[in-house]
C-alpha atoms as a PDB file:
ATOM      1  CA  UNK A   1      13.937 -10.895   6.233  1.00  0.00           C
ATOM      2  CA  UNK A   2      11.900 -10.995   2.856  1.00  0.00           C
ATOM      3  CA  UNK A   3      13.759  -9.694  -0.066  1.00  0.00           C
ATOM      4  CA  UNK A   4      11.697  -7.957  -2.513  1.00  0.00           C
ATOM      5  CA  UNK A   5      12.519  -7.242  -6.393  1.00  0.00           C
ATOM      6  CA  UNK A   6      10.972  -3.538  -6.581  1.00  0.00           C
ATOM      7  CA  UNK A   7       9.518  -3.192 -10.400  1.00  0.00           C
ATOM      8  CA  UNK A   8      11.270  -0.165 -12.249  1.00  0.00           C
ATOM      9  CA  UNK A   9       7.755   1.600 -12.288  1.00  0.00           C
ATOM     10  CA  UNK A  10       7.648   4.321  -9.394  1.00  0.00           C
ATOM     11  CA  UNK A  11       5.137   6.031  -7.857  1.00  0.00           C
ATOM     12  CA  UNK A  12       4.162   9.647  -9.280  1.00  0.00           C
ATOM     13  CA  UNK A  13       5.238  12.403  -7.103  1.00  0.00           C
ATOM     14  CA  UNK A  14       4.719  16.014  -6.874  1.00  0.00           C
ATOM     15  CA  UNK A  15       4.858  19.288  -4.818  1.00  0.00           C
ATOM     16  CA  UNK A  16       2.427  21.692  -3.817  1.00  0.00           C
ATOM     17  CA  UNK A  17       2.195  24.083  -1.565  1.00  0.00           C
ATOM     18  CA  UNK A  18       5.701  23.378  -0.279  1.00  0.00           C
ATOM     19  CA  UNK A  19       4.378  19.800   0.295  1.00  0.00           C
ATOM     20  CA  UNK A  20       5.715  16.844  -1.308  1.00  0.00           C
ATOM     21  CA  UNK A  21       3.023  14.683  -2.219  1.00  0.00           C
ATOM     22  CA  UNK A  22       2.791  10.610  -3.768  1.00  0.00           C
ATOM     23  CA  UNK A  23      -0.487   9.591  -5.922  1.00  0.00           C
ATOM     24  CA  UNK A  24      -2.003   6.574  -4.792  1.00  0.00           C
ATOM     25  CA  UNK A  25      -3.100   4.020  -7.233  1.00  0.00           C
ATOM     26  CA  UNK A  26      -5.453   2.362  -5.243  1.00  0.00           C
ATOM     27  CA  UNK A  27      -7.169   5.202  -3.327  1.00  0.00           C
ATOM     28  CA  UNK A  28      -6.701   7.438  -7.140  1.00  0.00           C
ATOM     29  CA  UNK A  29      -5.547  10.270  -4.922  1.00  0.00           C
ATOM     30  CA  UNK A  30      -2.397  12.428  -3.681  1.00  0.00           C
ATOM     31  CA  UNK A  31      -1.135  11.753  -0.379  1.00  0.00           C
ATOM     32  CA  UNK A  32       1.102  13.823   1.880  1.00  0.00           C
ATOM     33  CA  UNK A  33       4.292  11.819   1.347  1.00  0.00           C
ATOM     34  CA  UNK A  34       6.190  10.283   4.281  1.00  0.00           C
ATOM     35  CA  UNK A  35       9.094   7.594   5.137  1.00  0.00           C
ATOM     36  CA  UNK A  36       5.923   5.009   5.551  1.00  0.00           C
ATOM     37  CA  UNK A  37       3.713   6.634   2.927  1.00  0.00           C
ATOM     38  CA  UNK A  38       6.851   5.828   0.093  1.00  0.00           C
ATOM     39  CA  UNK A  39       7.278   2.342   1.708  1.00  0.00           C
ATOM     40  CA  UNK A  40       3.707   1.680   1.050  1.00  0.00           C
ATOM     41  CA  UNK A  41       3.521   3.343  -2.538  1.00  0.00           C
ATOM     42  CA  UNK A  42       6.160   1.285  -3.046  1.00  0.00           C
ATOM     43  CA  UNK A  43       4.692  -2.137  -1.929  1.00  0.00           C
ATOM     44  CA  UNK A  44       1.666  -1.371  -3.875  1.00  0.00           C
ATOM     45  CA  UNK A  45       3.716  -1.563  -6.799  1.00  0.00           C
ATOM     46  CA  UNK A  46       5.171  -4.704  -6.130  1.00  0.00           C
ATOM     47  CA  UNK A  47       1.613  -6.457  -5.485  1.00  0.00           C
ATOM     48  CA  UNK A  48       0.586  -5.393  -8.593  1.00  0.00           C
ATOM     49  CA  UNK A  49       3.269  -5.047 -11.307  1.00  0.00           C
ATOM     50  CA  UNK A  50       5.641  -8.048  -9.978  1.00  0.00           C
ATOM     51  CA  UNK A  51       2.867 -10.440  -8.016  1.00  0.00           C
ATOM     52  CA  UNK A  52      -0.160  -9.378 -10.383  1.00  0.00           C
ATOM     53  CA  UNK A  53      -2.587  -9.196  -7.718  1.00  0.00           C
ATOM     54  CA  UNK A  54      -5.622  -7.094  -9.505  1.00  0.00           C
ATOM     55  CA  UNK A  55      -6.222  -3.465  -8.222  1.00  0.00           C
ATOM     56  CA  UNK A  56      -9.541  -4.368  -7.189  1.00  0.00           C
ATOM     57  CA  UNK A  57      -8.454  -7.007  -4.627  1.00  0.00           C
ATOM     58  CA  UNK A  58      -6.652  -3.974  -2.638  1.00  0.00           C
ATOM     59  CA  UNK A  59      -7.666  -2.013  -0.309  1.00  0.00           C
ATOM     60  CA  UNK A  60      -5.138   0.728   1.794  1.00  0.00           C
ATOM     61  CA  UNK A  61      -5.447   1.969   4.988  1.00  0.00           C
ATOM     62  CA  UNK A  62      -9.030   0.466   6.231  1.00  0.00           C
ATOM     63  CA  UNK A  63     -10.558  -1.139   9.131  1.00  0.00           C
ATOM     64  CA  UNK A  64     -10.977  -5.019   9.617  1.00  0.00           C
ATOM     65  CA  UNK A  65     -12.295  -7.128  12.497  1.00  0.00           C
ATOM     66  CA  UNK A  66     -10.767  -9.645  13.920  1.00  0.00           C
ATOM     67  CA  UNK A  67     -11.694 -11.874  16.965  1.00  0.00           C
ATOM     68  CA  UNK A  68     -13.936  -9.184  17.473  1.00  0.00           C
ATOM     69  CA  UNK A  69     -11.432  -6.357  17.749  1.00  0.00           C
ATOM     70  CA  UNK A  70     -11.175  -3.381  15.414  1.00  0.00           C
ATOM     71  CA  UNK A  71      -7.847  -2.715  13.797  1.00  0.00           C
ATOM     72  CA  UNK A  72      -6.690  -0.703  11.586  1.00  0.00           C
ATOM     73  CA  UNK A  73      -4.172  -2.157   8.515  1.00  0.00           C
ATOM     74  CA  UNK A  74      -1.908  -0.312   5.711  1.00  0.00           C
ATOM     75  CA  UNK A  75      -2.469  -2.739   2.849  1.00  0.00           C
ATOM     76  CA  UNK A  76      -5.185  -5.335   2.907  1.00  0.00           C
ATOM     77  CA  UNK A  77      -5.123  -7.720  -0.098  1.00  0.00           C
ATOM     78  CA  UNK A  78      -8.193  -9.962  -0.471  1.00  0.00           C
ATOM     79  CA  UNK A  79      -8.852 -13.400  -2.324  1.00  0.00           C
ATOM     80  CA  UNK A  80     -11.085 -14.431  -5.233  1.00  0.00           C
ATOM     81  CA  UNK A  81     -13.685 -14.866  -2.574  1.00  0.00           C
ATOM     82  CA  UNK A  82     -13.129 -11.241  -0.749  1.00  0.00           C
ATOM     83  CA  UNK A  83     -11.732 -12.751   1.963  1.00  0.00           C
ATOM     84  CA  UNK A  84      -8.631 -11.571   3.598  1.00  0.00           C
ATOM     85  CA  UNK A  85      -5.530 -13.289   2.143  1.00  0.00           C
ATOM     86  CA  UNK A  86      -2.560 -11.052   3.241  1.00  0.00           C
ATOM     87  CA  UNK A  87      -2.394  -8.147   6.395  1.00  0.00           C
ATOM     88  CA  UNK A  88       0.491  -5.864   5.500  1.00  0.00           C
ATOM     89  CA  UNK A  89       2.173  -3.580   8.019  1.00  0.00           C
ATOM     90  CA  UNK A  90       4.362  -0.722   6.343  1.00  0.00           C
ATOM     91  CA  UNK A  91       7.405   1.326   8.137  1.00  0.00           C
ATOM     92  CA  UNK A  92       9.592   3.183   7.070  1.00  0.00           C
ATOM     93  CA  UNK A  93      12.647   1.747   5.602  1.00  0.00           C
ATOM     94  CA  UNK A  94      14.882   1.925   8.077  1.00  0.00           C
ATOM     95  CA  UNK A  95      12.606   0.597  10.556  1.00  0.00           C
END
């Protein structure tokens, strides 16, 4: 299992409507907020506060081929030549 040092900077959350809802950073909106939705928030963070991967190298919740197939991915973080670089899969915690 990877162990991952969380940075003390959180999401933003916020209710409406009844609805508890996160704010995105990459997508720069609010999201209904779930177990995978936080885990994801979450992971964002850690790219990009702790590993200092640049906003612009994200992408969240797209489409990608691969050997021809369609799939979908939570977290897609591309290298200094828009390539793929790292696929990322997000559960909820206690999955």
């Amino acid at each position: 299992m990877l162990a991952i040092q969380f940075p003390d900077k959180k999401p933003q959350l916020k209710k409406e409507k009844g609805r508890e809802l996160v704010f995105c950073i990459i997508r720069k909106r609010w999201v209904l907020l779930t177990p995978e939705e936080w885990v994801r928030q979450n992971f964002l963070f850690y790219l990009i506060e702790v590993l200092h991967y640049p906003h612009a190298f994200i992408a969240v919740e797209k489409k990608i081929k691969i050997a021809e197939v369609e799939r979908r991915f939570d977290i897609l973080v591309y290298d200094q030549h828009t390539l793929p670089f790292i696929i990322v899969e997000c559960k909820k915690m206690s999955v």
